[in-house]
Protein backbone atom coordinates (compact mmCIF):
# COMPACT_ATOMS: atom_id res chain seq x y z
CA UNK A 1 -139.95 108.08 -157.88
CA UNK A 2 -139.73 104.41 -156.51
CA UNK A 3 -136.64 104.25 -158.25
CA UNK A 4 -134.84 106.99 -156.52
CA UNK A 5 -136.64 105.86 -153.61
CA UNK A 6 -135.32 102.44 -153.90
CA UNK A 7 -131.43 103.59 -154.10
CA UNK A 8 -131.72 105.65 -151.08
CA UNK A 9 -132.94 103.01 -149.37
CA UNK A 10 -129.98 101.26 -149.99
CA UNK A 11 -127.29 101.12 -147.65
CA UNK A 12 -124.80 100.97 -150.61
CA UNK A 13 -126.19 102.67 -152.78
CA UNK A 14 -126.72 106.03 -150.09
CA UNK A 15 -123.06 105.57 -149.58
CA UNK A 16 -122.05 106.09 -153.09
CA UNK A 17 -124.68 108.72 -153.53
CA UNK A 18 -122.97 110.55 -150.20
CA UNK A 19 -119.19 109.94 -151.20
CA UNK A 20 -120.16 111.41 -154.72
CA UNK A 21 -122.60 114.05 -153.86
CA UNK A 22 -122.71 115.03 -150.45
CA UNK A 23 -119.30 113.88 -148.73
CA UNK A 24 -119.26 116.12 -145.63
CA UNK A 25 -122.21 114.23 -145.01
CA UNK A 26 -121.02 110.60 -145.60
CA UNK A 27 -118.08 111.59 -143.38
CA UNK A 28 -120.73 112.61 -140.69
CA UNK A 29 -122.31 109.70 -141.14
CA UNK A 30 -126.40 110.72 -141.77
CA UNK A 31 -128.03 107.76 -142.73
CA UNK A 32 -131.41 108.27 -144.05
CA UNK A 33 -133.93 105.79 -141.46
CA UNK A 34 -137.16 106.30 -143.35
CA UNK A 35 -138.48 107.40 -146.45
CA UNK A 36 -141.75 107.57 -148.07
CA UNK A 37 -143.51 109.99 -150.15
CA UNK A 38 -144.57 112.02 -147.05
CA UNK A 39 -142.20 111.42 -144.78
CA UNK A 40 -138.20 110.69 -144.45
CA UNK A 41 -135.99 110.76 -141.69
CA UNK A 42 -132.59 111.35 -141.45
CA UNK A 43 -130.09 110.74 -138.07
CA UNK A 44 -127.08 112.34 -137.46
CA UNK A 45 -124.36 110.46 -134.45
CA UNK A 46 -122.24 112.36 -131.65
CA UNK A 47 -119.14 111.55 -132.72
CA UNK A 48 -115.93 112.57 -133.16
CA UNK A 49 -116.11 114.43 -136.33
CA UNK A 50 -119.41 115.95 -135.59
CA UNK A 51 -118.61 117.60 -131.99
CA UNK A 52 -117.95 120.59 -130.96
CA UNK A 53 -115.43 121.92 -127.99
CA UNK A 54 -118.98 121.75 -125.54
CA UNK A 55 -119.44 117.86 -126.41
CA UNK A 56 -122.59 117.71 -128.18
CA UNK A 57 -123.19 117.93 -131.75
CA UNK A 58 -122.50 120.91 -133.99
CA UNK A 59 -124.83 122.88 -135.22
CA UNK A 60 -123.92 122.42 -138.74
CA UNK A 61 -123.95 118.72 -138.91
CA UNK A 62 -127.61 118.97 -137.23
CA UNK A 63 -128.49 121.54 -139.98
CA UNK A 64 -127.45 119.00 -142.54
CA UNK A 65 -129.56 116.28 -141.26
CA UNK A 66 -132.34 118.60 -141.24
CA UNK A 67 -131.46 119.55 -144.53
CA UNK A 68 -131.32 116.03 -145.89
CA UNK A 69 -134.71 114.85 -144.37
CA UNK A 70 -136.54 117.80 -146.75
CA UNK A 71 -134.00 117.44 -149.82
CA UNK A 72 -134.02 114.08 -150.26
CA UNK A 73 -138.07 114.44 -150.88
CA UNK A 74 -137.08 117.16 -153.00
CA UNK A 75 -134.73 115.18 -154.89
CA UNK A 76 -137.06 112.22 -155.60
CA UNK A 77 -140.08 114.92 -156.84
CA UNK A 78 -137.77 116.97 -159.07
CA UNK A 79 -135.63 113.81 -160.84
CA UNK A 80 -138.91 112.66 -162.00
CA UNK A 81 -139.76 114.67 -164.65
CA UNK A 82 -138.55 117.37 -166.88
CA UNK A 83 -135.48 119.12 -165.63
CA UNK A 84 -136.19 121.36 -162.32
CA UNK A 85 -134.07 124.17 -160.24
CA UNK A 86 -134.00 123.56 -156.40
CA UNK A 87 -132.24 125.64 -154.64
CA UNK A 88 -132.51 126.09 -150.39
CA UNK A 89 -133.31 130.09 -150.05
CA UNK A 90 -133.45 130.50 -146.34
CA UNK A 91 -133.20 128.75 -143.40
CA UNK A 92 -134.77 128.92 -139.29
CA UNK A 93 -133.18 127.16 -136.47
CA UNK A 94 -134.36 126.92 -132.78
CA UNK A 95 -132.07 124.73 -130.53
CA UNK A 96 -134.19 123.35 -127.74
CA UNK A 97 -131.99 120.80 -125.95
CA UNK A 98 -128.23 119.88 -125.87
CA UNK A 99 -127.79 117.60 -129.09
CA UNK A 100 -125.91 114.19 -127.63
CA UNK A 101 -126.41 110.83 -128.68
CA UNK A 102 -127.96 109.87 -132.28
CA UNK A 103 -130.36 112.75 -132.94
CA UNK A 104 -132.90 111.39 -135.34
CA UNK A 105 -134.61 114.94 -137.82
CA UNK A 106 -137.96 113.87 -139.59
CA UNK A 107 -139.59 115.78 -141.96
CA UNK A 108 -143.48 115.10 -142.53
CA UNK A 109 -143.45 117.83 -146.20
CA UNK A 110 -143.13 115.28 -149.13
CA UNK A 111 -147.30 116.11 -149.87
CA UNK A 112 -146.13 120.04 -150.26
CA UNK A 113 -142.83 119.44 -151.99
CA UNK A 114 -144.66 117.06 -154.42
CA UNK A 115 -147.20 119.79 -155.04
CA UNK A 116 -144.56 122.86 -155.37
CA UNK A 117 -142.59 120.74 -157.70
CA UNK A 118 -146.12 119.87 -160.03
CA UNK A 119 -147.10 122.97 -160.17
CA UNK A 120 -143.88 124.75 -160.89
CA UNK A 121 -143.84 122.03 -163.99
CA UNK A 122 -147.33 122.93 -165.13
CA UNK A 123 -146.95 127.11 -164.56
CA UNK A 124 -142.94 127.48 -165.28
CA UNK A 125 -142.87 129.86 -162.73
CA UNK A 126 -141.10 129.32 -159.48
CA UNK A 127 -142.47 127.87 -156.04
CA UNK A 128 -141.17 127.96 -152.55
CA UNK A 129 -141.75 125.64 -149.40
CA UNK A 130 -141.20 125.86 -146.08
CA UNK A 131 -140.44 122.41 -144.95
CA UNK A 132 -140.11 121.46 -141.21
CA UNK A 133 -137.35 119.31 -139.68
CA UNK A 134 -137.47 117.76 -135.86
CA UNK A 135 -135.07 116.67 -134.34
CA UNK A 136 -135.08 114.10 -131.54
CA UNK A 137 -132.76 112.83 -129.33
CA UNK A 138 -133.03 108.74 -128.41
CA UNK A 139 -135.35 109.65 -125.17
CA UNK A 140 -138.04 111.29 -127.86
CA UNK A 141 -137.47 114.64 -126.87
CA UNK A 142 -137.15 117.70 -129.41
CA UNK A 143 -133.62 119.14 -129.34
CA UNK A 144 -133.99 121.12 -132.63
CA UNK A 145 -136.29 122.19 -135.43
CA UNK A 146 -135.51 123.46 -138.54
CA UNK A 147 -137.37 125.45 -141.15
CA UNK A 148 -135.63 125.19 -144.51
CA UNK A 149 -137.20 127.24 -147.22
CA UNK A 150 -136.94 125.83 -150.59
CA UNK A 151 -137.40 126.79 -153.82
CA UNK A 152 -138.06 125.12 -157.39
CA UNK A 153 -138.35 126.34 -160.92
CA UNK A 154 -138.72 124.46 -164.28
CA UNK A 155 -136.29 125.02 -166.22
């Protein structure tokens, strides 16, 4: 865990991972801010390649930072450890605010991820979590939240 922790910490090293893995996101340009066993968050810039025709944000590149502040505590409970499924199964938005600006999602689940992924491992039958992602614009106000539902099997 404080391995994979350590590399996505890295500026470098989160830019590989992006270019390799996730590259609509690298060419978004999410950086992940924080990260922590309990916590990460992810921000997402107004910028060219992530507006829409009504000058704030799109949807989808807000619903990829969301994504990315729950998956990247998913990613650092399954890789350690036996092989694991994850999959995203459903997904809730509600748009509060126009999205202009750097909108900053944080995601507060690692404690339930952690314990979906353990016991998945110790039963071999699947688990799902709903993990929460907030969205706030530089002022501190919420402009979106996200409920991402994922799930995990051993494999």
């Amino acid at each position: 865990m404080v391995a994979f922790r350590r590399s996505i910490l890295n500026p470098l090293k989160l830019r590989l991972f992006m270019l390799r893995r996730l590259p609509m996101a690298y060419l978004a340009g999410l950086r992940v801010q924080r990260f922590t066993a309990h916590e990460a968050s992810v921000t997402v810039p107004f910028k060219y390649l992530t507006q829409n025709p009504f000058r704030s944000i799109y949807f989808a590149c807000l619903a990829m930072a969301a994504e990315l502040a729950s998956g990247v505590q998913a990613l650092m409970h399954v890789s350690s450890g036996p092989p694991m499924s994850m999959l995203v199964t459903g997904m809730e938005a509600t748009f509060k605010k126009k999205a202009v600006g750097l909108i900053t999602f944080t995601c507060p689940d690692g404690a339930s991820i952690g314990q979906a992924v353990a016991e998945s491992r110790a039963t071999g039958e699947g688990r799902t979590v709903v993990a929460t992602s907030t969205g706030l614009d530089a002022a501190g106000e919420v402009v979106a939240v996200f409920r991402i539902t994922w799930s995990f099997r051993a494999r």
